[in-house]
N, C-alpha and C. Protein backbone atom coordinates (compact mmCIF):
# COMPACT_ATOMS: atom_id res chain seq x y z
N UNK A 1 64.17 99.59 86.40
CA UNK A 1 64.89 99.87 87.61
C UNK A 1 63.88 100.17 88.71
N UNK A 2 64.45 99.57 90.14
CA UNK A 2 63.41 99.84 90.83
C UNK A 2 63.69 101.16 91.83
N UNK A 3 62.52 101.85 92.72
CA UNK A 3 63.02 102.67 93.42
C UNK A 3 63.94 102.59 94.47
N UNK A 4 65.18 103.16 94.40
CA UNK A 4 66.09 102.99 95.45
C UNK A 4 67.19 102.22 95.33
N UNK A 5 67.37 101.85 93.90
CA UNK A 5 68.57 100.86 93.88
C UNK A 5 69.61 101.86 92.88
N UNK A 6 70.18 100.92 92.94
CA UNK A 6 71.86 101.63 92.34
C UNK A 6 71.71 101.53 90.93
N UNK A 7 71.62 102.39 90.18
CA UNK A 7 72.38 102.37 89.11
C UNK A 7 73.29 101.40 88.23
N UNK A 8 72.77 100.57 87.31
CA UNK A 8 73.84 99.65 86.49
C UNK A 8 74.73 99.77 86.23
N UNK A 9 75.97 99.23 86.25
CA UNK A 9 77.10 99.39 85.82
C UNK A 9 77.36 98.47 84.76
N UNK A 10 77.44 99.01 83.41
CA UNK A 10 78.17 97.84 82.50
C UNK A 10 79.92 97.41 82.84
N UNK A 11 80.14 96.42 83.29
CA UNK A 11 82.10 96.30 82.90
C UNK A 11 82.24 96.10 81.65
N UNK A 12 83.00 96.47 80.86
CA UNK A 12 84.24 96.25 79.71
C UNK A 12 85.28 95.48 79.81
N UNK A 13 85.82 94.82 79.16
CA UNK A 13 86.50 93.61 79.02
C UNK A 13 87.84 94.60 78.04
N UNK A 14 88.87 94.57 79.40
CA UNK A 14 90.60 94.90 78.72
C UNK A 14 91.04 93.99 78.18
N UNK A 15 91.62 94.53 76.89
CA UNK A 15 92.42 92.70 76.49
C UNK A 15 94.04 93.60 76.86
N UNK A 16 94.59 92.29 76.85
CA UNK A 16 96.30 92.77 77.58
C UNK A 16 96.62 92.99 76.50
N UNK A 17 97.52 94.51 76.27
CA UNK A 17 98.69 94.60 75.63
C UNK A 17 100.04 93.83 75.91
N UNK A 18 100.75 93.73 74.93
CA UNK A 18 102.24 93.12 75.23
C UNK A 18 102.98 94.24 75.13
N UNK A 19 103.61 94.45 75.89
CA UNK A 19 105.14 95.36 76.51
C UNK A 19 105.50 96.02 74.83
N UNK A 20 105.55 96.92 75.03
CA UNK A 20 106.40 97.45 73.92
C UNK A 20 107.50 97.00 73.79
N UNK A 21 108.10 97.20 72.35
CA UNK A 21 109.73 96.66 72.21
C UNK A 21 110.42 97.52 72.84
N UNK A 22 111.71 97.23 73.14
CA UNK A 22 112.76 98.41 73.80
C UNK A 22 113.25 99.11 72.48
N UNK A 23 113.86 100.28 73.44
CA UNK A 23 114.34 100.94 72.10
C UNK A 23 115.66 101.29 72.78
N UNK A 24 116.79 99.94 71.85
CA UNK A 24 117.59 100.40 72.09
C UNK A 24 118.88 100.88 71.42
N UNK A 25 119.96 101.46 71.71
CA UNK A 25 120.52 102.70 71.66
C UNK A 25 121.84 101.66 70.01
N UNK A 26 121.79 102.95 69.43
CA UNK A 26 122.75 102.14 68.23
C UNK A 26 124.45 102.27 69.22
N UNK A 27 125.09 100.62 69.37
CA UNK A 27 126.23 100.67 69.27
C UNK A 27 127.08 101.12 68.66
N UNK A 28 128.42 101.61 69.32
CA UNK A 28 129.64 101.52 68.18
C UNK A 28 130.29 100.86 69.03
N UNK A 29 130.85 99.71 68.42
CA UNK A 29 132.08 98.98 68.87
C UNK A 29 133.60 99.97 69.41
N UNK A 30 133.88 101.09 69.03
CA UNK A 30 134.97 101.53 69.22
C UNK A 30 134.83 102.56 70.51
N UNK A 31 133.27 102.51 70.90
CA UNK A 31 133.62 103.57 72.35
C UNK A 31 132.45 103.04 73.10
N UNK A 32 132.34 103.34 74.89
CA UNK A 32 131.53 102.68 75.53
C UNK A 32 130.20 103.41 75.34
N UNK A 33 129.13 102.94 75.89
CA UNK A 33 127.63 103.48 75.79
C UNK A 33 127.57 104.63 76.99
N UNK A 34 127.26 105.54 76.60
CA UNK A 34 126.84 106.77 77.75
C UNK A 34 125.53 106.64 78.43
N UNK A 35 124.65 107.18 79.03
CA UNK A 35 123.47 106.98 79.57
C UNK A 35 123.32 108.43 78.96
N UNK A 36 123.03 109.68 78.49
CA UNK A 36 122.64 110.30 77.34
C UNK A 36 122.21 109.22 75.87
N UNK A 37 123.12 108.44 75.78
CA UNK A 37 122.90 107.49 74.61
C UNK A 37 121.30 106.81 75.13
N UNK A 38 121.18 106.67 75.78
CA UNK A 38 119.92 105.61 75.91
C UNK A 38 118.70 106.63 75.85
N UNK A 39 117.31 106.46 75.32
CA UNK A 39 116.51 106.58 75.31
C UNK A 39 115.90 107.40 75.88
N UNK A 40 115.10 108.55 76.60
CA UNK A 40 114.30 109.04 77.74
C UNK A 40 113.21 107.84 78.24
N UNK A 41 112.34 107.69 76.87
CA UNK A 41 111.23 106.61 77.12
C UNK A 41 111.66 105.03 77.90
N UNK A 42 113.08 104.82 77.20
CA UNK A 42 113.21 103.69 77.84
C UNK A 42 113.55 103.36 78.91
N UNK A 43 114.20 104.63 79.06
CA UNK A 43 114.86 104.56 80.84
C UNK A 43 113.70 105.28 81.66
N UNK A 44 112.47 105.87 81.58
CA UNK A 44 111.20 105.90 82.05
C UNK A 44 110.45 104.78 82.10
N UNK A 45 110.57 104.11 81.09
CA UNK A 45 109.75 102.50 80.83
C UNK A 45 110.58 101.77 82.20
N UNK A 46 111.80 101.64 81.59
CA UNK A 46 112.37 100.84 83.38
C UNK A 46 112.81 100.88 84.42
N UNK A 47 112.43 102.30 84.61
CA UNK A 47 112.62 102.82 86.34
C UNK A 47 111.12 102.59 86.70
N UNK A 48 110.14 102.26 85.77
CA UNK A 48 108.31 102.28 86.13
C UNK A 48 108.79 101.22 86.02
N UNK A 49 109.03 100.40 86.05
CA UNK A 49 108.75 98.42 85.97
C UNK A 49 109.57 98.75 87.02
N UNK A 50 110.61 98.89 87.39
CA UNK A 50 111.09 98.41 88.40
C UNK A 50 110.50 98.89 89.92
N UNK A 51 110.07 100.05 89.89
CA UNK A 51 109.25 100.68 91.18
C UNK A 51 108.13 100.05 91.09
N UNK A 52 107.36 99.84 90.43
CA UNK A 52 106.29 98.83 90.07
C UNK A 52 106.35 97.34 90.75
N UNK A 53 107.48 96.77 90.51
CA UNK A 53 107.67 95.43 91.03
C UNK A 53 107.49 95.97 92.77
N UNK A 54 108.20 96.57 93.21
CA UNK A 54 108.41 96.80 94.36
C UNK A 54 107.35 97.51 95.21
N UNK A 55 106.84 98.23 94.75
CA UNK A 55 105.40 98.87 95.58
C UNK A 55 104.34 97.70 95.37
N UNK A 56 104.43 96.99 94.04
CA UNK A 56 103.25 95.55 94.15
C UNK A 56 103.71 94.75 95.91
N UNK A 57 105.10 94.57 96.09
CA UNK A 57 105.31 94.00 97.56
C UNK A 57 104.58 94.26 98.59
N UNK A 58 104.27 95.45 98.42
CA UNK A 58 104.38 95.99 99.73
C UNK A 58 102.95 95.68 100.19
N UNK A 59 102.67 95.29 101.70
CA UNK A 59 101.79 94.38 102.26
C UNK A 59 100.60 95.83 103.21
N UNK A 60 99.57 95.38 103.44
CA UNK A 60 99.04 96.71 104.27
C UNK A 60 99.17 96.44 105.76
N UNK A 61 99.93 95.33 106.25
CA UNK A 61 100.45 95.19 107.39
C UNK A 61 101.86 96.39 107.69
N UNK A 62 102.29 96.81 106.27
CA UNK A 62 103.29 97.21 106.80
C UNK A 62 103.51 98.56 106.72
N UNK A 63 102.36 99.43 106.26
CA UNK A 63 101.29 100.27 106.25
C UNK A 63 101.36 100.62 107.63
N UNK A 64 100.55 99.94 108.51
CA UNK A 64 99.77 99.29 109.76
C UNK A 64 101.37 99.50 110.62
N UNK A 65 102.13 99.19 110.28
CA UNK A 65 103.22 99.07 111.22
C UNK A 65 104.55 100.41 111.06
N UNK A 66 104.13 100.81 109.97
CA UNK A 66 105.00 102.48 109.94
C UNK A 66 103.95 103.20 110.67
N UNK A 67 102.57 103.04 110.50
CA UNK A 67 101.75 104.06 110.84
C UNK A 67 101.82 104.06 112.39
N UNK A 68 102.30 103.00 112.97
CA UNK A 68 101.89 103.49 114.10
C UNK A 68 103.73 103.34 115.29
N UNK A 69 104.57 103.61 114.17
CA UNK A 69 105.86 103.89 114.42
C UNK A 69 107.18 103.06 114.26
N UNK A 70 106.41 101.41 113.83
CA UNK A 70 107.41 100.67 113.76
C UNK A 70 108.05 100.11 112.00
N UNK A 71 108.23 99.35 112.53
CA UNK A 71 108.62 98.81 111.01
C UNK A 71 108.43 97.25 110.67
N UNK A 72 107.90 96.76 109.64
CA UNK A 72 107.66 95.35 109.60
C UNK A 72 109.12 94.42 108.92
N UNK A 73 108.25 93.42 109.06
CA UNK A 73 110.00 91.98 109.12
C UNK A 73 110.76 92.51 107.94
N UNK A 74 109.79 92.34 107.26
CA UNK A 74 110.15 92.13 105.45
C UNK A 74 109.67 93.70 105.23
N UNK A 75 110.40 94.67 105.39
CA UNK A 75 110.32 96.04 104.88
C UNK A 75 110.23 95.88 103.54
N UNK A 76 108.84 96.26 102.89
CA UNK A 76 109.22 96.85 101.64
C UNK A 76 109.12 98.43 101.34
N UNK A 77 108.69 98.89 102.04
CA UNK A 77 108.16 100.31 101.64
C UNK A 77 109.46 101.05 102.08
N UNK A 78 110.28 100.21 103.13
CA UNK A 78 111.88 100.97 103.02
C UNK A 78 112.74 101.06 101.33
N UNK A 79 112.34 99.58 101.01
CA UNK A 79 112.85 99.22 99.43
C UNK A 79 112.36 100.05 98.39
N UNK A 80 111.17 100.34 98.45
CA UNK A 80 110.64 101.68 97.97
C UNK A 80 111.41 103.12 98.24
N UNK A 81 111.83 103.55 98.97
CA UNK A 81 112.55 104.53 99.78
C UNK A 81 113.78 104.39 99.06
N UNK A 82 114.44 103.33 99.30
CA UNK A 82 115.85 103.14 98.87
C UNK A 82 115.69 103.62 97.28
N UNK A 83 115.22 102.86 96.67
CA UNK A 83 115.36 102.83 95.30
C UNK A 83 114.46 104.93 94.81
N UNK A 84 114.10 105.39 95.16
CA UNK A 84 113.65 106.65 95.03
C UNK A 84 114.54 107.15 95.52
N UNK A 85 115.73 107.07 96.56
CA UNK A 85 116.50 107.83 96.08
C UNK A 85 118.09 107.89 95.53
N UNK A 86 118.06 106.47 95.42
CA UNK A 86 119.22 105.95 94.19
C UNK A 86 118.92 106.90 93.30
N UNK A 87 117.89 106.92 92.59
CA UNK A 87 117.45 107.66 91.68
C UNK A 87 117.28 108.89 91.38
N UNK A 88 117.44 109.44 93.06
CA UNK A 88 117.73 111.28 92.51
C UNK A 88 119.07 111.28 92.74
N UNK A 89 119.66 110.13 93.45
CA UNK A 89 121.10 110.48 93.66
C UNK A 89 122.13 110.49 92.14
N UNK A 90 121.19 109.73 91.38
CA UNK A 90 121.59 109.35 89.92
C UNK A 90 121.45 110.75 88.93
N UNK A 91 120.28 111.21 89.43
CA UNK A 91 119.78 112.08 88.18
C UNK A 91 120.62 113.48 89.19
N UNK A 92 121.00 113.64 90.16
CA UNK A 92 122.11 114.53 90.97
C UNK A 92 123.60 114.44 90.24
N UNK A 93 123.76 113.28 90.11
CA UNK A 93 125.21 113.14 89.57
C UNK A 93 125.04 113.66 88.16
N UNK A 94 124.30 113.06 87.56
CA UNK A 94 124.28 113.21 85.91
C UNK A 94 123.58 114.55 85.40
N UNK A 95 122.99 115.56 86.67
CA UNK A 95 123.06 116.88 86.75
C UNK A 95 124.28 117.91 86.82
N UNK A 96 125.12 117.33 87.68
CA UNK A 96 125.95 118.26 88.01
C UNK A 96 127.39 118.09 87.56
């Protein structure tokens, strides 16, 4: 190494996992499915994929355009918004 340079970095090589299986909830034919019935993990697994899809949208133009008061064409970071609080409005209901 010479004087004044940076430090090596080795990279590591990720290999992709595949998605876990779902885990889902044992039917009974004779009554409907509750949302207690389902999973914690799984309904954590797909409220993260789905906020996931939606913050991947979001552009740094539109960043750039809340920051300085407006709003861009294709809002996603409103869609972000929306869906955060479907979701306490959900976990509000199924609180109270």
């Amino acid at each position: 190494m010479s004087t004044g340079s940076a430090p090596t970095r080795k990279l590591s090589k990720t290999v992709p996992v595949g998605a876990p299986s779902p885990i889902v909830p044992r039917q009974n034919p004779s009554r409907k499915i509750k949302f207690l019935d389902i999973d914690p993990t799984e309904v954590a697994r797909q409220l993260t994929l789905m906020e996931s899809e939606l913050f991947c949208k979001i552009r740094g133009t539109e960043c750039l355009a809340r920051a300085e008061g407006g709003q861009a064409e294709n809002d996603n970071i409103k869609a972000v918004i929306s869906m955060s609080n479907k979701v306490r409005m959900l976990l509000l209901f199924l609180l109270v």
